[in-house]
N, C-alpha and C. Protein backbone atom coordinates (compact mmCIF):
# COMPACT_ATOMS: atom_id res chain seq x y z
N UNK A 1 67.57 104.72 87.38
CA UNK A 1 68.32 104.40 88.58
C UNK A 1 68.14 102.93 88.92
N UNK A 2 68.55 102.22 90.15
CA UNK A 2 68.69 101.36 90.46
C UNK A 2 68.94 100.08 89.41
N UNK A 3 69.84 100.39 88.60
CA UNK A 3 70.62 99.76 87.65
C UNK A 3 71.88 99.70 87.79
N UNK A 4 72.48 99.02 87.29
CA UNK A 4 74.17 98.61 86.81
C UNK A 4 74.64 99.07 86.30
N UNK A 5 76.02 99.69 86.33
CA UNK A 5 76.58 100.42 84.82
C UNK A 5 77.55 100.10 84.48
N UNK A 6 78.78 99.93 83.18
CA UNK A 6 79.89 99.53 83.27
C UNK A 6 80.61 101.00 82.93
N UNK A 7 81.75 101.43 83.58
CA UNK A 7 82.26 102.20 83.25
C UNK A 7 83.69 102.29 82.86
N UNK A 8 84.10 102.27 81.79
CA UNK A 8 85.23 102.15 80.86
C UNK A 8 86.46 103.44 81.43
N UNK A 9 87.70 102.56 81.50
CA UNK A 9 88.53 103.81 82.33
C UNK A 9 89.87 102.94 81.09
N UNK A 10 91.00 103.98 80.66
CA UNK A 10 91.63 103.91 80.14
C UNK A 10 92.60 102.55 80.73
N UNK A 11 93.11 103.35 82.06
CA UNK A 11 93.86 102.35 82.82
C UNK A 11 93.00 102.39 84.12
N UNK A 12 93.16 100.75 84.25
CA UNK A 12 91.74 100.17 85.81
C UNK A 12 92.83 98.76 85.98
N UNK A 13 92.58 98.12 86.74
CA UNK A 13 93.46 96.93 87.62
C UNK A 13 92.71 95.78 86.81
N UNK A 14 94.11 95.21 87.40
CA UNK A 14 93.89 93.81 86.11
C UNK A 14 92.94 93.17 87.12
N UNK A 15 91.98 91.71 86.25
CA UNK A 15 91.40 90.72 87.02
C UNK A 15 91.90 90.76 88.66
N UNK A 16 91.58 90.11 89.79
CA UNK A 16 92.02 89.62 90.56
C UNK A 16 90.66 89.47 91.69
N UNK A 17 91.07 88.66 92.79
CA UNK A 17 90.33 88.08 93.87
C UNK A 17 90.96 88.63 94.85
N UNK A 18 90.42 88.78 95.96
CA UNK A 18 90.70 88.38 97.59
C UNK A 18 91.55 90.07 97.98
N UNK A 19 91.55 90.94 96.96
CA UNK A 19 91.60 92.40 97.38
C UNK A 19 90.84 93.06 98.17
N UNK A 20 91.39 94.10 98.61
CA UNK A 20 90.57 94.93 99.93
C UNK A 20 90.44 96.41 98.92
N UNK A 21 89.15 96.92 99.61
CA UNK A 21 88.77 98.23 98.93
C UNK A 21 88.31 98.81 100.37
N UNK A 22 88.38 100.09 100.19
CA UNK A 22 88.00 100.98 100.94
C UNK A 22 87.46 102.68 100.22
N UNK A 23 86.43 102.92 101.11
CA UNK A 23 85.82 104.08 100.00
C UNK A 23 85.54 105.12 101.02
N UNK A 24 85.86 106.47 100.56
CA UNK A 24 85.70 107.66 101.21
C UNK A 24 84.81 108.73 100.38
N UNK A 25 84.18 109.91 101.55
CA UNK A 25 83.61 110.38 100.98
C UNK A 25 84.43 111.88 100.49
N UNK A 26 85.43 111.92 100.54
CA UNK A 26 86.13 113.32 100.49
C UNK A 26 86.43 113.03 98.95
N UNK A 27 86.41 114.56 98.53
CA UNK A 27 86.82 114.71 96.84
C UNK A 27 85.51 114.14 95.97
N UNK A 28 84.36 114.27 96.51
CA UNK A 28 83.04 114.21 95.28
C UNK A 28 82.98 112.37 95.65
N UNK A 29 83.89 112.07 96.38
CA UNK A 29 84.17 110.12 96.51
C UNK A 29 85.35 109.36 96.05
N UNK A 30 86.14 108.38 96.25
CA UNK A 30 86.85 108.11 96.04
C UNK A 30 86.88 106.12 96.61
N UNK A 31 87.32 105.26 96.02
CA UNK A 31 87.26 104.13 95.69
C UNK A 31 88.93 103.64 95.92
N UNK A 32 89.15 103.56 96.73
CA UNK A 32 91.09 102.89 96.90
C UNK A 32 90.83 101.04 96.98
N UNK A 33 91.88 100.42 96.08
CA UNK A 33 92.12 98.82 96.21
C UNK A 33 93.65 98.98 95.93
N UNK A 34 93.88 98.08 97.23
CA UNK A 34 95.15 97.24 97.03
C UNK A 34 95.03 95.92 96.94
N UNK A 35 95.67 95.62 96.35
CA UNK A 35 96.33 93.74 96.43
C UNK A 35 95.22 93.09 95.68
N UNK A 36 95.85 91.52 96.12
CA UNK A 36 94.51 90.86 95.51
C UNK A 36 95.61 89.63 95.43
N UNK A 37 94.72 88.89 94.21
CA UNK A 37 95.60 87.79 93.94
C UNK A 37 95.03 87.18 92.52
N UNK A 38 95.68 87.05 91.79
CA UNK A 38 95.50 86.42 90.13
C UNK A 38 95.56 84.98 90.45
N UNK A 39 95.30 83.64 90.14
CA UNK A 39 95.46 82.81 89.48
C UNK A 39 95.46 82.23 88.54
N UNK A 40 95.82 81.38 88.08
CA UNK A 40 96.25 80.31 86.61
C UNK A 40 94.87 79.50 86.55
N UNK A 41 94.57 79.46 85.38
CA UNK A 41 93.52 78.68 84.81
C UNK A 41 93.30 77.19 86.10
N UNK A 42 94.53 76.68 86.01
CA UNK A 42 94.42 75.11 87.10
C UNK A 42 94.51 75.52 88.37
N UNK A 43 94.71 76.65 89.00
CA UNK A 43 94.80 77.31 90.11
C UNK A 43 96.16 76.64 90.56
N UNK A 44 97.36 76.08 89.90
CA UNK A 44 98.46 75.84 90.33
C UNK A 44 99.18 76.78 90.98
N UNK A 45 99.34 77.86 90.43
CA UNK A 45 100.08 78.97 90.10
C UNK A 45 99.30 80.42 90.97
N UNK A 46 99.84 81.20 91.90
CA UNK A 46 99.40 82.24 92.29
C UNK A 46 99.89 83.63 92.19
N UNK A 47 99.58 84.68 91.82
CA UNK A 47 100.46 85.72 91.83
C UNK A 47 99.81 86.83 92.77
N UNK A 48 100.65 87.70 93.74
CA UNK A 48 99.67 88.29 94.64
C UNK A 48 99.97 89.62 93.88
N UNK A 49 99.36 90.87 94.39
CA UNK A 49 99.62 91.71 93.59
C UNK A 49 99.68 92.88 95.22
N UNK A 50 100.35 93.71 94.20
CA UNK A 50 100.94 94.56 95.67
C UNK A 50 101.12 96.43 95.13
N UNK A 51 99.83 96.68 94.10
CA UNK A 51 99.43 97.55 93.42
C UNK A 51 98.24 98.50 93.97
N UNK A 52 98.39 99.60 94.19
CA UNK A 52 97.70 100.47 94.65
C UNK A 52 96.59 101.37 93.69
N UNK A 53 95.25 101.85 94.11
CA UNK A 53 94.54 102.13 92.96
C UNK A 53 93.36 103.05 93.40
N UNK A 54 93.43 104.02 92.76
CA UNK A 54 92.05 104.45 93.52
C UNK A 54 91.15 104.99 92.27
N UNK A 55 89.55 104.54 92.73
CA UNK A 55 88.83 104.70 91.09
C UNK A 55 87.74 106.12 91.82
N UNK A 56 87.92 107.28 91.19
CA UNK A 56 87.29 108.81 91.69
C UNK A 56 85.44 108.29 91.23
N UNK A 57 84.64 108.43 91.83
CA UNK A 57 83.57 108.22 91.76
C UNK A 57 82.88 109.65 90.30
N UNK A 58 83.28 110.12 90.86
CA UNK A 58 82.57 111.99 90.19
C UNK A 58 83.14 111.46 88.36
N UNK A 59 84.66 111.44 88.30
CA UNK A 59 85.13 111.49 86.75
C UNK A 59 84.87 110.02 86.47
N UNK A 60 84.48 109.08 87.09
CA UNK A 60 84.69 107.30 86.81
C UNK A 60 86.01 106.98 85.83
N UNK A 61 87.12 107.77 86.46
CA UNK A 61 88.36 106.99 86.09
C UNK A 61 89.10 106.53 86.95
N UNK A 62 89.80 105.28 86.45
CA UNK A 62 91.18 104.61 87.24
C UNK A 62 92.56 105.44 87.43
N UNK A 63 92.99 105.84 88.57
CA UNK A 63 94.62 106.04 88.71
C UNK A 63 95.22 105.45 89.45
N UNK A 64 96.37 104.97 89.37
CA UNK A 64 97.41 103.66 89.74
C UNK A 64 98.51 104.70 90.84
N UNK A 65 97.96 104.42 91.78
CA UNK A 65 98.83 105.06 92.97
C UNK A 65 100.28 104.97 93.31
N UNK A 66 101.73 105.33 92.89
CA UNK A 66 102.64 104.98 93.00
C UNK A 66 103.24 105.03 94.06
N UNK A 67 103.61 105.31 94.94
CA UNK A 67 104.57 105.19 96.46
C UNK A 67 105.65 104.07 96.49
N UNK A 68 106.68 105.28 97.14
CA UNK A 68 108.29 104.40 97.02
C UNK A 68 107.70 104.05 98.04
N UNK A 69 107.22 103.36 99.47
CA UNK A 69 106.90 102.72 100.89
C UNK A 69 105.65 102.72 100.40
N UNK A 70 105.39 101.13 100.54
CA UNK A 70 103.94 100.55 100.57
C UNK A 70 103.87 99.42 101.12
N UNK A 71 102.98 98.53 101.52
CA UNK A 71 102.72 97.13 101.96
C UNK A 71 103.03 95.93 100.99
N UNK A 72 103.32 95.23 101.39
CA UNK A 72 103.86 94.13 100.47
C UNK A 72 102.92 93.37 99.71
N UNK A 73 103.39 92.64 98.91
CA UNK A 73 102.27 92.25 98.72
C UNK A 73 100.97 91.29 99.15
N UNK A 74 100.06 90.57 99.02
CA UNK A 74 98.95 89.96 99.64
C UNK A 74 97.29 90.33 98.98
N UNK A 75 96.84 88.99 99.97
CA UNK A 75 95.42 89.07 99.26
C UNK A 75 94.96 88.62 101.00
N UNK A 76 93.73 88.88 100.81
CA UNK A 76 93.07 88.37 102.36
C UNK A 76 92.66 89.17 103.60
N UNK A 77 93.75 90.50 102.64
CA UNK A 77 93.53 91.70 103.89
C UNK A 77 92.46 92.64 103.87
N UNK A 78 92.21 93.53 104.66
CA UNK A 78 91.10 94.38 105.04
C UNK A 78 91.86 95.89 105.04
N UNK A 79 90.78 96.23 104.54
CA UNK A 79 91.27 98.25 104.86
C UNK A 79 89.53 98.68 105.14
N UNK A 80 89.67 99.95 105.96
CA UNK A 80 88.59 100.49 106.62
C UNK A 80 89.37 101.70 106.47
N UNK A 81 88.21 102.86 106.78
CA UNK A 81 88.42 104.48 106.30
C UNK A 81 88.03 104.57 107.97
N UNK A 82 89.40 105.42 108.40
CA UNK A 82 89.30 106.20 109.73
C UNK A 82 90.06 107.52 109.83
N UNK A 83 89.09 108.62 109.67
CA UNK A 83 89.64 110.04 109.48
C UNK A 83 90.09 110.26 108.59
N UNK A 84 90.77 110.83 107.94
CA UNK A 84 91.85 110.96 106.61
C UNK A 84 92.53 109.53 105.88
N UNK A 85 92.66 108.79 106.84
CA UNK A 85 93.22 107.49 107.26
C UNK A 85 92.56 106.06 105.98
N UNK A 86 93.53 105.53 105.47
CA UNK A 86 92.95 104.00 105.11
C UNK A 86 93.63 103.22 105.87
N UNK A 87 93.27 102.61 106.57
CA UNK A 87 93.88 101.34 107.86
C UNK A 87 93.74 100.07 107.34
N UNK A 88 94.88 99.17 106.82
CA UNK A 88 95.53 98.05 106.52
C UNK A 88 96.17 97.32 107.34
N UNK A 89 95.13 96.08 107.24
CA UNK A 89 95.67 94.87 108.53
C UNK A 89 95.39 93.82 107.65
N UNK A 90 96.49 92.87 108.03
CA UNK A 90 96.78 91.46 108.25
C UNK A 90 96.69 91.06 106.42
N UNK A 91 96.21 89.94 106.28
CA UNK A 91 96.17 89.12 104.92
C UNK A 91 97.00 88.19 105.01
N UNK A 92 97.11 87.24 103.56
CA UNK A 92 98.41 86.51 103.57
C UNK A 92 99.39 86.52 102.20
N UNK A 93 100.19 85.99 102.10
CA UNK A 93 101.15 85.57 100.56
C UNK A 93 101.29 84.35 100.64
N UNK A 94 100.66 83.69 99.77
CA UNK A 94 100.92 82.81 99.46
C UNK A 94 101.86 82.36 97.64
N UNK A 95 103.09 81.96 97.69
CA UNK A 95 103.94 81.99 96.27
C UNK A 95 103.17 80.40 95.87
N UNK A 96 102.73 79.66 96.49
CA UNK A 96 102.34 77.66 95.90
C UNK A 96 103.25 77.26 96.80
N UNK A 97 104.53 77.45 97.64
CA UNK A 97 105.02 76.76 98.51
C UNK A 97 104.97 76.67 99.93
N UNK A 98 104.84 78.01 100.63
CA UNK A 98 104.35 78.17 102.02
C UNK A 98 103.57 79.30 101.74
N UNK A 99 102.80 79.37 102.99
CA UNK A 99 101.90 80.23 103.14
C UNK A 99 101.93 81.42 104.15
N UNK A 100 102.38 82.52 103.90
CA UNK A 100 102.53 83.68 105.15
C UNK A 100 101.69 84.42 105.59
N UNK A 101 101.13 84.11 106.84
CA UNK A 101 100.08 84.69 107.52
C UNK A 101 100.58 86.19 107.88
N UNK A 102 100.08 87.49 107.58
CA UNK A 102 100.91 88.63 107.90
C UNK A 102 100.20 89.58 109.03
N UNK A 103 100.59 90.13 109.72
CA UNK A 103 100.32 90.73 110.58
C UNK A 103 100.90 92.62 110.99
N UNK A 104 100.45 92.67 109.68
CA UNK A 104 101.33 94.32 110.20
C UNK A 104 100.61 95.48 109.87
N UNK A 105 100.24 96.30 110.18
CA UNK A 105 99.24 97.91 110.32
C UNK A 105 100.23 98.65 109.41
N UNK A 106 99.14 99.23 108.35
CA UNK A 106 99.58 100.26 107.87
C UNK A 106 98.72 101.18 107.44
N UNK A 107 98.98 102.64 107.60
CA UNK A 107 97.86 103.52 107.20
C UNK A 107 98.79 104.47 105.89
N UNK A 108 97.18 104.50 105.05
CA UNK A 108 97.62 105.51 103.84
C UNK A 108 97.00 107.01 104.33
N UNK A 109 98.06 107.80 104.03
CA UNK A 109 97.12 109.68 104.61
C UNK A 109 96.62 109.92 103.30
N UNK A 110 95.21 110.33 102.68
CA UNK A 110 94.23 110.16 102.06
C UNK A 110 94.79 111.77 101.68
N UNK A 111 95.06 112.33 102.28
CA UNK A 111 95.40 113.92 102.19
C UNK A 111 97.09 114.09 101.45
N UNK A 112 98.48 113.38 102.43
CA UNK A 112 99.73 113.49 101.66
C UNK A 112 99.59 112.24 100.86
N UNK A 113 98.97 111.30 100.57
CA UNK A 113 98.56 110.47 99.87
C UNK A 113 100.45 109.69 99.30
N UNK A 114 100.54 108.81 101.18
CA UNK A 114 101.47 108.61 101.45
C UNK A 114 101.43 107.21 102.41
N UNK A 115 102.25 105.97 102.41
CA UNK A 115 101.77 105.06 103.57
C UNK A 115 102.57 104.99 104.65
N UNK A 116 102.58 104.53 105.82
CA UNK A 116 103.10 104.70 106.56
C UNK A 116 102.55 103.68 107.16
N UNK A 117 103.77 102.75 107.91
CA UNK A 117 104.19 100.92 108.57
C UNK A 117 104.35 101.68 109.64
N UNK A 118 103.02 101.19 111.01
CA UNK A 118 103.21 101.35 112.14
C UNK A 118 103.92 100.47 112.95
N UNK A 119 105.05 100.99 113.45
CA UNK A 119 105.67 100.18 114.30
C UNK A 119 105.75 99.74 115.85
N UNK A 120 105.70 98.14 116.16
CA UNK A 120 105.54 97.83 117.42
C UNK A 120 106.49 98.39 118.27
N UNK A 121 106.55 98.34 119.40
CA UNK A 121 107.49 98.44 120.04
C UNK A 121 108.06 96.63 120.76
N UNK A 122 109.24 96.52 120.57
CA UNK A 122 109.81 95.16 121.34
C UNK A 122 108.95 94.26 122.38
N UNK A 123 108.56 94.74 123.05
CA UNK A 123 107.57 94.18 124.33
C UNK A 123 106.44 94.22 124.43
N UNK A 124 105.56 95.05 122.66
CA UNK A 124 103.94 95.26 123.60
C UNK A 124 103.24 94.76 122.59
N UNK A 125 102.48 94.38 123.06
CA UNK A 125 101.47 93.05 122.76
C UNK A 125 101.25 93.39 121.18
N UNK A 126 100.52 92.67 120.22
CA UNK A 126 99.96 92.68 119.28
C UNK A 126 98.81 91.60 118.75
N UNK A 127 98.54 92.25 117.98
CA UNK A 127 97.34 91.24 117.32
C UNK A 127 98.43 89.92 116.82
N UNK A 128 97.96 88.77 116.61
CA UNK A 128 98.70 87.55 115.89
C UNK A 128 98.32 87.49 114.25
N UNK A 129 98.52 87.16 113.59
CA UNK A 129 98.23 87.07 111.91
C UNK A 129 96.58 86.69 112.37
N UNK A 130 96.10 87.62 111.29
CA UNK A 130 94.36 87.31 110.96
C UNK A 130 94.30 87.71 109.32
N UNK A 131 93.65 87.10 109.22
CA UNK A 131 92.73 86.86 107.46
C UNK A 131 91.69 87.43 107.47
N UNK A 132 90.78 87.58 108.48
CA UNK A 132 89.69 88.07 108.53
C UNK A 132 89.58 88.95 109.79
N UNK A 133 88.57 90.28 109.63
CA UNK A 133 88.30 91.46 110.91
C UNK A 133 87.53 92.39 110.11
N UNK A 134 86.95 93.03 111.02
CA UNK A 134 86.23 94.51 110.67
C UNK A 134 86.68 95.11 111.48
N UNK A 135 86.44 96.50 110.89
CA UNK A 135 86.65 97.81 111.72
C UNK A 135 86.18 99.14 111.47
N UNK A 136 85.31 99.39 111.82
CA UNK A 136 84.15 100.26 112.03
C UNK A 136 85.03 101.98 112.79
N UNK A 137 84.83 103.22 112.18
CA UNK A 137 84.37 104.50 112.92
C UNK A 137 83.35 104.40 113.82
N UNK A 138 83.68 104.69 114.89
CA UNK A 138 82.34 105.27 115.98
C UNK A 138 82.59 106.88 116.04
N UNK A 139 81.64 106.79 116.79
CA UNK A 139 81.55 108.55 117.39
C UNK A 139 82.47 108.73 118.27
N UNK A 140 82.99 110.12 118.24
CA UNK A 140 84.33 110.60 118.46
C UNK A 140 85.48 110.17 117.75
N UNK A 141 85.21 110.11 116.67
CA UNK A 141 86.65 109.44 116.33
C UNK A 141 86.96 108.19 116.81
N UNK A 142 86.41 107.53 117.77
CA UNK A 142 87.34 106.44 118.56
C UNK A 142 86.96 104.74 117.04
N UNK A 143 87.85 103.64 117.14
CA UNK A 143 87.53 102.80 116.36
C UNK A 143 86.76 101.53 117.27
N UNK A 144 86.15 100.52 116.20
CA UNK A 144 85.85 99.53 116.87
C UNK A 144 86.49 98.42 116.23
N UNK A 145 87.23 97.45 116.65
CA UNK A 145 88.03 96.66 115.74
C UNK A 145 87.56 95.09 116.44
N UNK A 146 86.75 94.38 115.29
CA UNK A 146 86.30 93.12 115.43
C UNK A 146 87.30 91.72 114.91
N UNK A 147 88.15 90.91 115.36
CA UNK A 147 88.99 90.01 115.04
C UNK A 147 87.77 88.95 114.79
N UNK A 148 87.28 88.26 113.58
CA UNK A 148 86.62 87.22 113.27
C UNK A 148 87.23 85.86 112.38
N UNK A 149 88.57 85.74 112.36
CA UNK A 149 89.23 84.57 112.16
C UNK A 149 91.04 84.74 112.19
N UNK A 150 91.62 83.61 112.25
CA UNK A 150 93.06 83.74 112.05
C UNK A 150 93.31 82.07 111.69
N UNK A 151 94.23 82.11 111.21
CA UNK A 151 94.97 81.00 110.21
C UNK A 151 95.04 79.95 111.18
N UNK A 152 95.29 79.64 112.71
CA UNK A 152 95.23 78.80 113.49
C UNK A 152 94.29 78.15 113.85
């Protein structure tokens, strides 16, 4: 024990940086990453990736999550496990020409293993684009959601 192991999966996600993972304990364990971001040897060049993945702890294999509705793509963002729930906030896209700070909630149901873009309503407040946050389960169910940077 308290060693390293590499574990070889047929199909597993290419290289990448600045992806969010989130890990649950339902189904023996389970390991979900979206996004990320590849670069080019000179770092000219960026590609974000907007690929879904979850690696099963128990069999140590990769499966590539397909869904017609998912989050776009990005690197920078955060996911946290709340209830059944993977909760997806903020990140950015960057293509090498502008840079898009994003700001939009989305939860995957861990159970219909399905995503779903929560929508504002016209008039009520929201968070502004952030790159960085935590967000913690407390007791009762209720969340704790820490904002620790934004692009401004």
């Amino acid at each position: 024990q308290d060693e390293w192991r590499k574990f070889v999966s047929p199909t597993c996600p290419g290289p990448r940086s600045a992806h969010a993972i989130a890990v649950t304990a339902a189904g023996g364990g389970k390991l979900f990453l979206f996004g990320g971001k590849f670069s080019s040897q000179n770092q000219t060049t960026f590609y974000h990736y907007r690929d879904f993945w979850c690696f099963d702890i128990d069999t140590h294999a990769w499966d590539r999550i397909e869904t017609k509705i998912r989050p776009t793509a990005r690197s920078g963002h955060r996911m946290a496990v709340w209830k059944h729930y993977i909760v997806l906030f903020g990140g950015f896209f960057d293509p090498g020409i502008t840079t898009r700070y994003l700001n939009d909630l989305w939860l995957f149901d861990t159970q219909e293993y399905n995503w779903q873009l929560i929508e504002y309503k016209p008039n009520e407040s929201r968070p502004s684009c952030v790159v960085a946050w935590l967000i913690r389960e407390v007791p009762n169910n209720m969340m704790l959601v820490l904002v620790v940077g934004s692009p401004s």
